[in-house]
PDB file of N, CA and C in Angstrom:
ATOM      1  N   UNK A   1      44.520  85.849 108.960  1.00  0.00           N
ATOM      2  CA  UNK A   1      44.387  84.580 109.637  1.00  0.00           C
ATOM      3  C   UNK A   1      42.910  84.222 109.747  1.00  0.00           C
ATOM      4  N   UNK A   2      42.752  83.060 109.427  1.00  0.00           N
ATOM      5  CA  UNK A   2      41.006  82.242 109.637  1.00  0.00           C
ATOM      6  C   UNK A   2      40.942  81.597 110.930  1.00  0.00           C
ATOM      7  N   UNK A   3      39.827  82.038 111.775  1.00  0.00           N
ATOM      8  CA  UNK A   3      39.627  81.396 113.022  1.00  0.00           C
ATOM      9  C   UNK A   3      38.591  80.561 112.898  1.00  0.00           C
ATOM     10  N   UNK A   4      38.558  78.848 113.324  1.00  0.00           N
ATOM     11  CA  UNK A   4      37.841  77.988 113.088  1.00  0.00           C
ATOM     12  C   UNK A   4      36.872  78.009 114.444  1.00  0.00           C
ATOM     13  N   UNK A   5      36.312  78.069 114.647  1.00  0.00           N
ATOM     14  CA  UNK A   5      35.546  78.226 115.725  1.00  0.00           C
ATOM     15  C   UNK A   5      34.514  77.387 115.713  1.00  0.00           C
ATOM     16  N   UNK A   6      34.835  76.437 116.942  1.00  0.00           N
ATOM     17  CA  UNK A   6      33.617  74.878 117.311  1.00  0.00           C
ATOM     18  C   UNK A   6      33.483  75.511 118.548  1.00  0.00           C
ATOM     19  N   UNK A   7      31.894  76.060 118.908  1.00  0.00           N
ATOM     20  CA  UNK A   7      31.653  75.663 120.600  1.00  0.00           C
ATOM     21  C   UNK A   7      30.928  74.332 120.807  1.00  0.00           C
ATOM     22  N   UNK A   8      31.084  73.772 122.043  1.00  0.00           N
ATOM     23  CA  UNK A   8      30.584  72.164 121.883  1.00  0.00           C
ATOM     24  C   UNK A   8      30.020  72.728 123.594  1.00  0.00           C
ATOM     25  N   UNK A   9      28.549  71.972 123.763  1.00  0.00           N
ATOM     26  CA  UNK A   9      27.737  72.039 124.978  1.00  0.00           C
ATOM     27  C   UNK A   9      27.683  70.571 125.309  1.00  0.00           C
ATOM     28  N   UNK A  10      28.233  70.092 126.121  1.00  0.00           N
ATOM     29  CA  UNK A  10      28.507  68.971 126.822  1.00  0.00           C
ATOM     30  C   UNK A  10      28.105  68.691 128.095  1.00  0.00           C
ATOM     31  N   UNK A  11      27.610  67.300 128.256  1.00  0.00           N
ATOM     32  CA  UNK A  11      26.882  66.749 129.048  1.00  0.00           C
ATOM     33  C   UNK A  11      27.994  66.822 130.768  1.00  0.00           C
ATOM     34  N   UNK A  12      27.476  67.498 131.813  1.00  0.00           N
ATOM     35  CA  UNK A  12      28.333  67.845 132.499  1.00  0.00           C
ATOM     36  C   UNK A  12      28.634  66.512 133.256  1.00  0.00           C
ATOM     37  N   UNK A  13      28.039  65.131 133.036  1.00  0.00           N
ATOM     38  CA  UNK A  13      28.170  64.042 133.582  1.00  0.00           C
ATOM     39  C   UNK A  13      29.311  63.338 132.606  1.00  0.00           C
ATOM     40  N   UNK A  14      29.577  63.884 131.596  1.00  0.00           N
ATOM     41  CA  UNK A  14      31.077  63.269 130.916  1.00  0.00           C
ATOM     42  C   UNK A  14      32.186  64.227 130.478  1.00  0.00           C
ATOM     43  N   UNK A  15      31.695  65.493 130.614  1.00  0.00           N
ATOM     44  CA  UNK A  15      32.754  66.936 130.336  1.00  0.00           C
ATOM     45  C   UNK A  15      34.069  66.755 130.765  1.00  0.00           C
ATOM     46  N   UNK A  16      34.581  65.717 131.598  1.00  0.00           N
ATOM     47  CA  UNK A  16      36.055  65.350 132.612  1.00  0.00           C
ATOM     48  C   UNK A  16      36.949  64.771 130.950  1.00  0.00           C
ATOM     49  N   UNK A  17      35.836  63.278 130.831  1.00  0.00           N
ATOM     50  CA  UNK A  17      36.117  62.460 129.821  1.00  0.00           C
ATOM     51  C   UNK A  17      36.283  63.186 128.504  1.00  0.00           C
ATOM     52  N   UNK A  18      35.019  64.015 127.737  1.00  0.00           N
ATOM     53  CA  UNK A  18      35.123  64.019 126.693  1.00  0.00           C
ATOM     54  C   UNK A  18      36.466  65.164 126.483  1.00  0.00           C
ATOM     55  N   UNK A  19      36.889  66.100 127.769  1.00  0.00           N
ATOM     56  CA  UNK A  19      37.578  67.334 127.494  1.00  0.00           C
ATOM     57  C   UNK A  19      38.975  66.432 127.294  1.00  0.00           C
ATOM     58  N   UNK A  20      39.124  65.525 128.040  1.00  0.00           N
ATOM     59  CA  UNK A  20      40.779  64.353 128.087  1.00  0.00           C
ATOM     60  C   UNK A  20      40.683  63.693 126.911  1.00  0.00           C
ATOM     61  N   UNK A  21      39.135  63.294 125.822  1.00  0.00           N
ATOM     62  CA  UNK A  21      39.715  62.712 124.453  1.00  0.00           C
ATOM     63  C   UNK A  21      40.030  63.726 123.495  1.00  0.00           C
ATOM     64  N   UNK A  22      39.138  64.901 124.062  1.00  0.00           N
ATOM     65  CA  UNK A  22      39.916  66.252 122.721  1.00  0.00           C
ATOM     66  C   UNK A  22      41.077  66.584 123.236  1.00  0.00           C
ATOM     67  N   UNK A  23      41.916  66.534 124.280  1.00  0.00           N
ATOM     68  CA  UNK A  23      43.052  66.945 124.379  1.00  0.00           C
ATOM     69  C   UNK A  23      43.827  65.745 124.338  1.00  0.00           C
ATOM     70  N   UNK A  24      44.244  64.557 123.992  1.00  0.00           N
ATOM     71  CA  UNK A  24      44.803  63.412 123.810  1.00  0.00           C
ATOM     72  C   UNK A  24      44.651  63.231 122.646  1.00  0.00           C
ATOM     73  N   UNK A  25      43.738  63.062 122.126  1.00  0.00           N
ATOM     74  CA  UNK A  25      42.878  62.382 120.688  1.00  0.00           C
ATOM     75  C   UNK A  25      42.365  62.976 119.143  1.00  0.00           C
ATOM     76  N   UNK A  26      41.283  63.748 119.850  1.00  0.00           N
ATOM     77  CA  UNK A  26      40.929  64.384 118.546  1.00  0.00           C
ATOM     78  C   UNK A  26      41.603  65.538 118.282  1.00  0.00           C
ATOM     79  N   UNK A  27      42.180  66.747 119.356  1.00  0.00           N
ATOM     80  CA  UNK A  27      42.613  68.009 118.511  1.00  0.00           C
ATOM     81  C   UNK A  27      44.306  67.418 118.172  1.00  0.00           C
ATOM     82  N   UNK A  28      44.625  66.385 118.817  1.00  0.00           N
ATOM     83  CA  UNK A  28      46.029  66.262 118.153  1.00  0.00           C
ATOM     84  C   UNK A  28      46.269  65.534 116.352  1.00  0.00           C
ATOM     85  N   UNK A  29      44.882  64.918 116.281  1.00  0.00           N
ATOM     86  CA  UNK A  29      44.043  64.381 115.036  1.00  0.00           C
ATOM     87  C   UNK A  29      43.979  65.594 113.945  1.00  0.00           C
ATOM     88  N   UNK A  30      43.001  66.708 114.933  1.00  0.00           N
ATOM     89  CA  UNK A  30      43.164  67.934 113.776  1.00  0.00           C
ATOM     90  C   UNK A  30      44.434  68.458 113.743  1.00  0.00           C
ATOM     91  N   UNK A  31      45.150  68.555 114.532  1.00  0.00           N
ATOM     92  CA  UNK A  31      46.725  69.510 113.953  1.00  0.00           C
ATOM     93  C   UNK A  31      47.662  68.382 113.410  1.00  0.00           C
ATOM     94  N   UNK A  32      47.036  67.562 113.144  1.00  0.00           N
ATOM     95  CA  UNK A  32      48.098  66.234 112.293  1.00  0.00           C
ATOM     96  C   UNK A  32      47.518  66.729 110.899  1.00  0.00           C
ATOM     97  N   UNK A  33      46.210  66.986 110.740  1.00  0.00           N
ATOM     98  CA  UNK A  33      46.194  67.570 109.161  1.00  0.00           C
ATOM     99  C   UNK A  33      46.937  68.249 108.643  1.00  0.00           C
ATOM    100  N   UNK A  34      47.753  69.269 109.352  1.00  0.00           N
ATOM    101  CA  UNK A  34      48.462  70.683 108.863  1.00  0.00           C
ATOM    102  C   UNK A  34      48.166  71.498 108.398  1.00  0.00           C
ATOM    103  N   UNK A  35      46.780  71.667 108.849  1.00  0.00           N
ATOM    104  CA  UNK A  35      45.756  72.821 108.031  1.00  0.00           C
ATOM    105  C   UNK A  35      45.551  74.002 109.291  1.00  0.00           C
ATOM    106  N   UNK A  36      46.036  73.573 110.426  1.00  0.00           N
ATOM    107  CA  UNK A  36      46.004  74.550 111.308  1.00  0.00           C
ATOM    108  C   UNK A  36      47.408  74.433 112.038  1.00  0.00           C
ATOM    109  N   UNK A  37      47.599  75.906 112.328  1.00  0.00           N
ATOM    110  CA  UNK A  37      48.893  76.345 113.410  1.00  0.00           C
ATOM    111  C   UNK A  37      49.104  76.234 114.662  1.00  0.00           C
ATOM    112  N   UNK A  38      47.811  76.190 114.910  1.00  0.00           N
ATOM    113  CA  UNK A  38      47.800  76.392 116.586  1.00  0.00           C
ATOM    114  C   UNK A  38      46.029  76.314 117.238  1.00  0.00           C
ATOM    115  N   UNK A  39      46.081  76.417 118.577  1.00  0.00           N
ATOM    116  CA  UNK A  39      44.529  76.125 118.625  1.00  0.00           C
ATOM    117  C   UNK A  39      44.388  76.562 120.172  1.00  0.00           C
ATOM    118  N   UNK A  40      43.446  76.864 120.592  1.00  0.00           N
ATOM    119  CA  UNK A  40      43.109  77.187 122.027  1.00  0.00           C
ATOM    120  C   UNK A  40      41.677  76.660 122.345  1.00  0.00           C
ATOM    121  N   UNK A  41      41.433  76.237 123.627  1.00  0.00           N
ATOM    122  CA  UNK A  41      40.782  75.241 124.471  1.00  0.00           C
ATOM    123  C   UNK A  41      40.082  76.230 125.437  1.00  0.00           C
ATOM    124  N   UNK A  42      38.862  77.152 125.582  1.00  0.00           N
ATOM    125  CA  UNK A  42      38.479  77.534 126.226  1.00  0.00           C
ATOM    126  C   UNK A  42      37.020  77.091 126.881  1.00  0.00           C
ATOM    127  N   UNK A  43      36.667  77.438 128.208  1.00  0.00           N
ATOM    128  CA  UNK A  43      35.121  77.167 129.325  1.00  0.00           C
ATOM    129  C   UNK A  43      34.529  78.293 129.303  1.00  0.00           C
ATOM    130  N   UNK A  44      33.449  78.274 128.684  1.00  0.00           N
ATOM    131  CA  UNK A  44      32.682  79.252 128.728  1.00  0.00           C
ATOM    132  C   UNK A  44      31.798  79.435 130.707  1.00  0.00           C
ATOM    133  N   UNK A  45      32.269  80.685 130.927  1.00  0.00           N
ATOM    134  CA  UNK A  45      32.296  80.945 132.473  1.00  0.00           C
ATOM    135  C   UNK A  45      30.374  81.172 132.679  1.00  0.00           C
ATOM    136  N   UNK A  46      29.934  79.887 133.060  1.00  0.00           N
ATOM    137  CA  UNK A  46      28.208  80.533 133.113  1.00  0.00           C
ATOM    138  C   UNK A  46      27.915  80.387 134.449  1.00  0.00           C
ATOM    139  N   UNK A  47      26.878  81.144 135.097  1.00  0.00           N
ATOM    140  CA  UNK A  47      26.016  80.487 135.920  1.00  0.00           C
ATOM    141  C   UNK A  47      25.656  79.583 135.871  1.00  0.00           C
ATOM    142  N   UNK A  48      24.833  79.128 137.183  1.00  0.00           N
ATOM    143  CA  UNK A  48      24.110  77.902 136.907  1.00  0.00           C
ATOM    144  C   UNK A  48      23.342  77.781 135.542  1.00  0.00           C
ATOM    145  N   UNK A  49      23.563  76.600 134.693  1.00  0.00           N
ATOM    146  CA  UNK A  49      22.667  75.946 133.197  1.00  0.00           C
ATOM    147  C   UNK A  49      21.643  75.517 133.988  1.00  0.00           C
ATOM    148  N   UNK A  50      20.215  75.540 133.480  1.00  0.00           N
ATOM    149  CA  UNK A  50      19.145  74.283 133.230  1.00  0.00           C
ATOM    150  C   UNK A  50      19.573  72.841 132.747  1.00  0.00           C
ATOM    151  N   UNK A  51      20.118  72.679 131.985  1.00  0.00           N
ATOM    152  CA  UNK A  51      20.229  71.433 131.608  1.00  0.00           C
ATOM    153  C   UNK A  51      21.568  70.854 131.884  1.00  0.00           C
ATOM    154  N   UNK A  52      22.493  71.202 133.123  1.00  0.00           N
ATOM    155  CA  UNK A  52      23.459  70.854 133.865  1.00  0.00           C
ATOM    156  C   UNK A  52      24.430  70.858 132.401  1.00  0.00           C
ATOM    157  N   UNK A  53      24.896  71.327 131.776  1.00  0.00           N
ATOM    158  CA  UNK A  53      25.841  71.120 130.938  1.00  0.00           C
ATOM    159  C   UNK A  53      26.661  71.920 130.995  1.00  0.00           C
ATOM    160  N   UNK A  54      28.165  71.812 130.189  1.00  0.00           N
ATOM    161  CA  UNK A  54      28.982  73.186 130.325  1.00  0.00           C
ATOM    162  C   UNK A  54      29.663  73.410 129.055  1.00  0.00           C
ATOM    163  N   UNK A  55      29.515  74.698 128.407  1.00  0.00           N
ATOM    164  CA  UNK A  55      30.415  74.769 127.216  1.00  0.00           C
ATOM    165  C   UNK A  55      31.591  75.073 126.771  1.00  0.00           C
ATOM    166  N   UNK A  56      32.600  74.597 125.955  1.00  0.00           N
ATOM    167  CA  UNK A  56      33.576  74.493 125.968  1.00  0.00           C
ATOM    168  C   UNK A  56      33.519  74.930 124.351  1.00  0.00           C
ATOM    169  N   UNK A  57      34.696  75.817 124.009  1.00  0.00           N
ATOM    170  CA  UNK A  57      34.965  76.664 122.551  1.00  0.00           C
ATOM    171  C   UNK A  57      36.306  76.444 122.247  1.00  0.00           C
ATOM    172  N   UNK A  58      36.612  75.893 120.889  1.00  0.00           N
ATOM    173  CA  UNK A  58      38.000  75.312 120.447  1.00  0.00           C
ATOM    174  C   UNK A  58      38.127  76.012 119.562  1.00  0.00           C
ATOM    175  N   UNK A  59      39.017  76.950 119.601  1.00  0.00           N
ATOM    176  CA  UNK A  59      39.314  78.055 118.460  1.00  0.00           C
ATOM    177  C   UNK A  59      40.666  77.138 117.149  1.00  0.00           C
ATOM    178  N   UNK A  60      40.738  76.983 116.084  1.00  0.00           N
ATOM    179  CA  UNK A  60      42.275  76.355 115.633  1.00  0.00           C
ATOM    180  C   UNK A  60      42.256  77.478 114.817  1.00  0.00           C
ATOM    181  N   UNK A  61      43.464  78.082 114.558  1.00  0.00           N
ATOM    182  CA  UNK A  61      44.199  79.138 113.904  1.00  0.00           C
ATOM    183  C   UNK A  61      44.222  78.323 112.870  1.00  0.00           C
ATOM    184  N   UNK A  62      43.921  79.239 111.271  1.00  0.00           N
ATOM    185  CA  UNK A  62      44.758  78.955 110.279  1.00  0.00           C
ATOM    186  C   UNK A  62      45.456  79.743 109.211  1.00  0.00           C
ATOM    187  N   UNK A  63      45.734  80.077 108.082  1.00  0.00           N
ATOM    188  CA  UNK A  63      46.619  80.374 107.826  1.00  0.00           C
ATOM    189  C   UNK A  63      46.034  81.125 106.965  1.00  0.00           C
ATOM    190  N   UNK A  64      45.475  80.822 106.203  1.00  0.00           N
ATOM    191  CA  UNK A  64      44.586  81.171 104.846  1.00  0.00           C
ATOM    192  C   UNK A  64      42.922  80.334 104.925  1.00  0.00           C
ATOM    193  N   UNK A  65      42.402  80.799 104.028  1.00  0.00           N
ATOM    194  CA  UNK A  65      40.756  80.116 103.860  1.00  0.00           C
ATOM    195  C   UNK A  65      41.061  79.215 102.710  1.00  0.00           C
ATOM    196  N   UNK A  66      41.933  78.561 101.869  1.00  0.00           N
ATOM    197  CA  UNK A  66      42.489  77.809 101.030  1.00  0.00           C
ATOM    198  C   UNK A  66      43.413  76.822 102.020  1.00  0.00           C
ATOM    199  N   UNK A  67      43.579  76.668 102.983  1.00  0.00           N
ATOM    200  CA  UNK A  67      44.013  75.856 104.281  1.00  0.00           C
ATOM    201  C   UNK A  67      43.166  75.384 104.827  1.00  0.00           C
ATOM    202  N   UNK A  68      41.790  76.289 105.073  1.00  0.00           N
ATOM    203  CA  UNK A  68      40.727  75.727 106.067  1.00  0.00           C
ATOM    204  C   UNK A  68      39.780  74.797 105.168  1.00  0.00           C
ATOM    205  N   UNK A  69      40.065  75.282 103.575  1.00  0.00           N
ATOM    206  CA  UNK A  69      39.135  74.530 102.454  1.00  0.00           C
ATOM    207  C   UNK A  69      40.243  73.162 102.519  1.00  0.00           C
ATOM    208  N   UNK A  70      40.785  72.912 102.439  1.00  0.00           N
ATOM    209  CA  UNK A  70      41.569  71.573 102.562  1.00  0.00           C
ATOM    210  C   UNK A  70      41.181  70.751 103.581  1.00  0.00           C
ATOM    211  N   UNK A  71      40.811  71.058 104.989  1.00  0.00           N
ATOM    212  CA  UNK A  71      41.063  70.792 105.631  1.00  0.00           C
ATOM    213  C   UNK A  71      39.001  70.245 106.177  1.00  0.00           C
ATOM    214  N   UNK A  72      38.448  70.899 105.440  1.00  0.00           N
ATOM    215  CA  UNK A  72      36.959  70.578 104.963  1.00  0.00           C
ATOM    216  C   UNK A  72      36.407  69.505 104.435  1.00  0.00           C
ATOM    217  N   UNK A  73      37.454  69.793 103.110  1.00  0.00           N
ATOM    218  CA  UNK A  73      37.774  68.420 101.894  1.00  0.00           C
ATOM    219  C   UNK A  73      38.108  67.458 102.304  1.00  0.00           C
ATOM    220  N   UNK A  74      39.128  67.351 102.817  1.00  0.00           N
ATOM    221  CA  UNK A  74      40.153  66.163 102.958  1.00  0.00           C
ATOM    222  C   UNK A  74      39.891  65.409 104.527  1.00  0.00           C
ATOM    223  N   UNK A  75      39.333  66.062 105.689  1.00  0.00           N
ATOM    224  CA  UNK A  75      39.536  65.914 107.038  1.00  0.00           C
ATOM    225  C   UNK A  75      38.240  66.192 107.937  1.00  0.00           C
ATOM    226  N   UNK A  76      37.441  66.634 107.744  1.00  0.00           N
ATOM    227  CA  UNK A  76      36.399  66.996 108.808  1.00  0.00           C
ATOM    228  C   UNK A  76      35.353  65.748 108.469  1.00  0.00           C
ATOM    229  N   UNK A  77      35.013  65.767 107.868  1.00  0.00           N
ATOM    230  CA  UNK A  77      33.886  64.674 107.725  1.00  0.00           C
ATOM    231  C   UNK A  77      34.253  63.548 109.050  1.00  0.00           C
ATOM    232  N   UNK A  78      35.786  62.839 108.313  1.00  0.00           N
ATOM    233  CA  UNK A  78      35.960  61.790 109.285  1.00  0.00           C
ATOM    234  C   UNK A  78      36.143  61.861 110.964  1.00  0.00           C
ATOM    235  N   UNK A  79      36.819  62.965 111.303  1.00  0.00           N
ATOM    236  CA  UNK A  79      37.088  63.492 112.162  1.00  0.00           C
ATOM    237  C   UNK A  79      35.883  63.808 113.277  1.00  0.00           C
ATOM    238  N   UNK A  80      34.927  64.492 112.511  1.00  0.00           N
ATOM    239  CA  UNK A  80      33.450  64.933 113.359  1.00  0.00           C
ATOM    240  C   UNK A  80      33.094  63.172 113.183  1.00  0.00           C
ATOM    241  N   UNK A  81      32.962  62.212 112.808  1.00  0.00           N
ATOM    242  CA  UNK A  81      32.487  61.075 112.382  1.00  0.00           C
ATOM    243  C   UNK A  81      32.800  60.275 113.783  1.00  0.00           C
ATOM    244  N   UNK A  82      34.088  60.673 113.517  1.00  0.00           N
ATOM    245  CA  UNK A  82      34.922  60.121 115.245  1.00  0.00           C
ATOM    246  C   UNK A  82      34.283  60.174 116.613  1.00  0.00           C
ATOM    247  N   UNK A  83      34.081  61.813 116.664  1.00  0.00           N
ATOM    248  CA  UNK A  83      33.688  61.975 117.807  1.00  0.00           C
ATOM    249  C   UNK A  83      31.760  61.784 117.944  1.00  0.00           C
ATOM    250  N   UNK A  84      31.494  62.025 116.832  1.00  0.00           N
ATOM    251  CA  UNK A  84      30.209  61.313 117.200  1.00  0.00           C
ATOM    252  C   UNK A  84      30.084  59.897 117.554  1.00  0.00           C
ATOM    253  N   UNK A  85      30.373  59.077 116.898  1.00  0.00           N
ATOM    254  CA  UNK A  85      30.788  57.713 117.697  1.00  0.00           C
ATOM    255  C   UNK A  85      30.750  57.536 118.910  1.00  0.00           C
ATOM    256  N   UNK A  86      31.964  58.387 119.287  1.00  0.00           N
ATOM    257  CA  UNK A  86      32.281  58.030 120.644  1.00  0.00           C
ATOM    258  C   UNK A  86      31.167  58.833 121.897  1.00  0.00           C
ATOM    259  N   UNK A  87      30.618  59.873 121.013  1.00  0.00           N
ATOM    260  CA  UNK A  87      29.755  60.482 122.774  1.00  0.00           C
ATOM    261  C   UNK A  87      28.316  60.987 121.992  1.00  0.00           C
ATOM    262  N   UNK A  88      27.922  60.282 120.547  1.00  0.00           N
ATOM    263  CA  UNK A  88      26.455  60.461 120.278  1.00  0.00           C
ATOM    264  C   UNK A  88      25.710  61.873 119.755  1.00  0.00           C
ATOM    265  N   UNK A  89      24.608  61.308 121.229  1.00  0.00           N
ATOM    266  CA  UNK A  89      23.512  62.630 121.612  1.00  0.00           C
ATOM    267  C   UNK A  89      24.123  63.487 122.878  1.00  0.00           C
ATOM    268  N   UNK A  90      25.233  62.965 123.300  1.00  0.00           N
ATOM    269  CA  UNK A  90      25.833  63.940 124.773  1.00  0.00           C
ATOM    270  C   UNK A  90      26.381  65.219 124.746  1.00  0.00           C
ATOM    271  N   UNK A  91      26.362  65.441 123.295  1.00  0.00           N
ATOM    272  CA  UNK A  91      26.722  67.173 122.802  1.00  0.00           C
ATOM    273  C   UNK A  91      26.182  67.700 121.927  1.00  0.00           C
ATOM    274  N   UNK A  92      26.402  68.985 121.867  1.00  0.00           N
ATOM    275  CA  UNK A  92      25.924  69.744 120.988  1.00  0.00           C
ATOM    276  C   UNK A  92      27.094  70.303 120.437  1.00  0.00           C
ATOM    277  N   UNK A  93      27.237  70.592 119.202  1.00  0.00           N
ATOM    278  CA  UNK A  93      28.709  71.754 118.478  1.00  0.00           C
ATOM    279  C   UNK A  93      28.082  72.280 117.562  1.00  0.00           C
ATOM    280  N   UNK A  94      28.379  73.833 117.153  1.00  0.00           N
ATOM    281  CA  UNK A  94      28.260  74.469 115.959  1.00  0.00           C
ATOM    282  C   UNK A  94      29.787  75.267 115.515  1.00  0.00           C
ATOM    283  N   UNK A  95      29.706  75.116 114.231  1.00  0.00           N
ATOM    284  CA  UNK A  95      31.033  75.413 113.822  1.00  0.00           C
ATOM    285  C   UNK A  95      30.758  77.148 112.976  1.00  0.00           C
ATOM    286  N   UNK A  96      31.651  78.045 113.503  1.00  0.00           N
ATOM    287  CA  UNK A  96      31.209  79.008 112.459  1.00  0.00           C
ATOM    288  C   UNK A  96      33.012  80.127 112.746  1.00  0.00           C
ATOM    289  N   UNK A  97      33.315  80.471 111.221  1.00  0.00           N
ATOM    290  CA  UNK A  97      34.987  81.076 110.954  1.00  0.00           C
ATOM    291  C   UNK A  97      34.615  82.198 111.061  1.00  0.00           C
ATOM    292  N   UNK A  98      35.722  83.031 111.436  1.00  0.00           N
ATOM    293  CA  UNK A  98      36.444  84.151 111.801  1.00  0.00           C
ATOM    294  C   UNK A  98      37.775  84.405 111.183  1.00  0.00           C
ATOM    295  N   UNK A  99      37.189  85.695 110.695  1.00  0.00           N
ATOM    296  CA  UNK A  99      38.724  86.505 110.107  1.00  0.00           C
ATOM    297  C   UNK A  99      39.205  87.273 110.753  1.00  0.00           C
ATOM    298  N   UNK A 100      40.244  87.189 111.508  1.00  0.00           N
ATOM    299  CA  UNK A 100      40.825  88.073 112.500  1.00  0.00           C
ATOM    300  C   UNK A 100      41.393  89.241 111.436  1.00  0.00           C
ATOM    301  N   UNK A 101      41.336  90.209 112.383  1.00  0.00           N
ATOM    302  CA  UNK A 101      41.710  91.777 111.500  1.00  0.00           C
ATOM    303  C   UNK A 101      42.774  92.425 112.391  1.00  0.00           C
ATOM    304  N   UNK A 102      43.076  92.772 113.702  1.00  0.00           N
ATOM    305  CA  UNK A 102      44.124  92.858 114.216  1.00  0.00           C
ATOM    306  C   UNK A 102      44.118  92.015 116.215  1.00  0.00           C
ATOM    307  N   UNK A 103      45.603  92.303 115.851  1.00  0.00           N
ATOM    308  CA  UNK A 103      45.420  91.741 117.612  1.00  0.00           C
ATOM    309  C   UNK A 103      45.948  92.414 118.310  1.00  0.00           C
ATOM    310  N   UNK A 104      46.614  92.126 120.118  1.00  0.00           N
ATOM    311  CA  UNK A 104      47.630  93.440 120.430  1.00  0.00           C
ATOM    312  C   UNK A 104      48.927  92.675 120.173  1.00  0.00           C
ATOM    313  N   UNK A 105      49.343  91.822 119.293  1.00  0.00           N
ATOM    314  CA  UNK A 105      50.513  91.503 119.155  1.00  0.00           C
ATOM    315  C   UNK A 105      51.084  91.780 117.508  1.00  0.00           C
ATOM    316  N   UNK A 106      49.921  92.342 116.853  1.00  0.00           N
ATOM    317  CA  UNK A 106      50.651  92.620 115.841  1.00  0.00           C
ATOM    318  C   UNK A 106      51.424  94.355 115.952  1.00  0.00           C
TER     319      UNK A 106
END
């Protein structure tokens, strides 16, 4: 399994908003591609930030790395295109995959 991994550092004066358009909007956008199975929504637990922000890590499961290349090709461009639009300079994201090797459910 390929783990897609976006953490996004968000402006803690719109973190309410932008967390209600990725859960309404954009991650239902990415699992309409069908390049991913499933996906999890996690807050990274910090102390007080300097720059009042808070980060948030969107893991989407996929299936194969010939799933996540489709999904590169065909879907991310527009998608990241989206959400820059809508919130700019108010975040930060870096994207970097993971090959899971076991879990405790296998």
């Amino acid at each position: 399994m390929i783990i897609y991994n976006v953490t996004i550092k968000v402006d803690a004066f719109i973190a309410t908003e932008w967390l209600e358009y990725m859960q309404e909007i954009h991650i239902p956008d990415v699992m309409n591609t069908g390049c991913f199975f499933s996906y999890r929504i996690s807050r990274l637990i910090e102390e007080d930030t300097e720059d009042d922000s808070l980060t948030y890590i969107i893991q989407y499961n996929c299936a194969s790395m010939e799933m996540f290349k489709k999904y590169e090709k065909n879907f991310a461009a527009q998608l990241r295109e989206d959400v820059l639009k809508k919130y700019a300079d108010r975040f930060v994201a870096f994207r970097t995959l993971m090959e899971e090797i076991s879990n405790s459910e296998n």
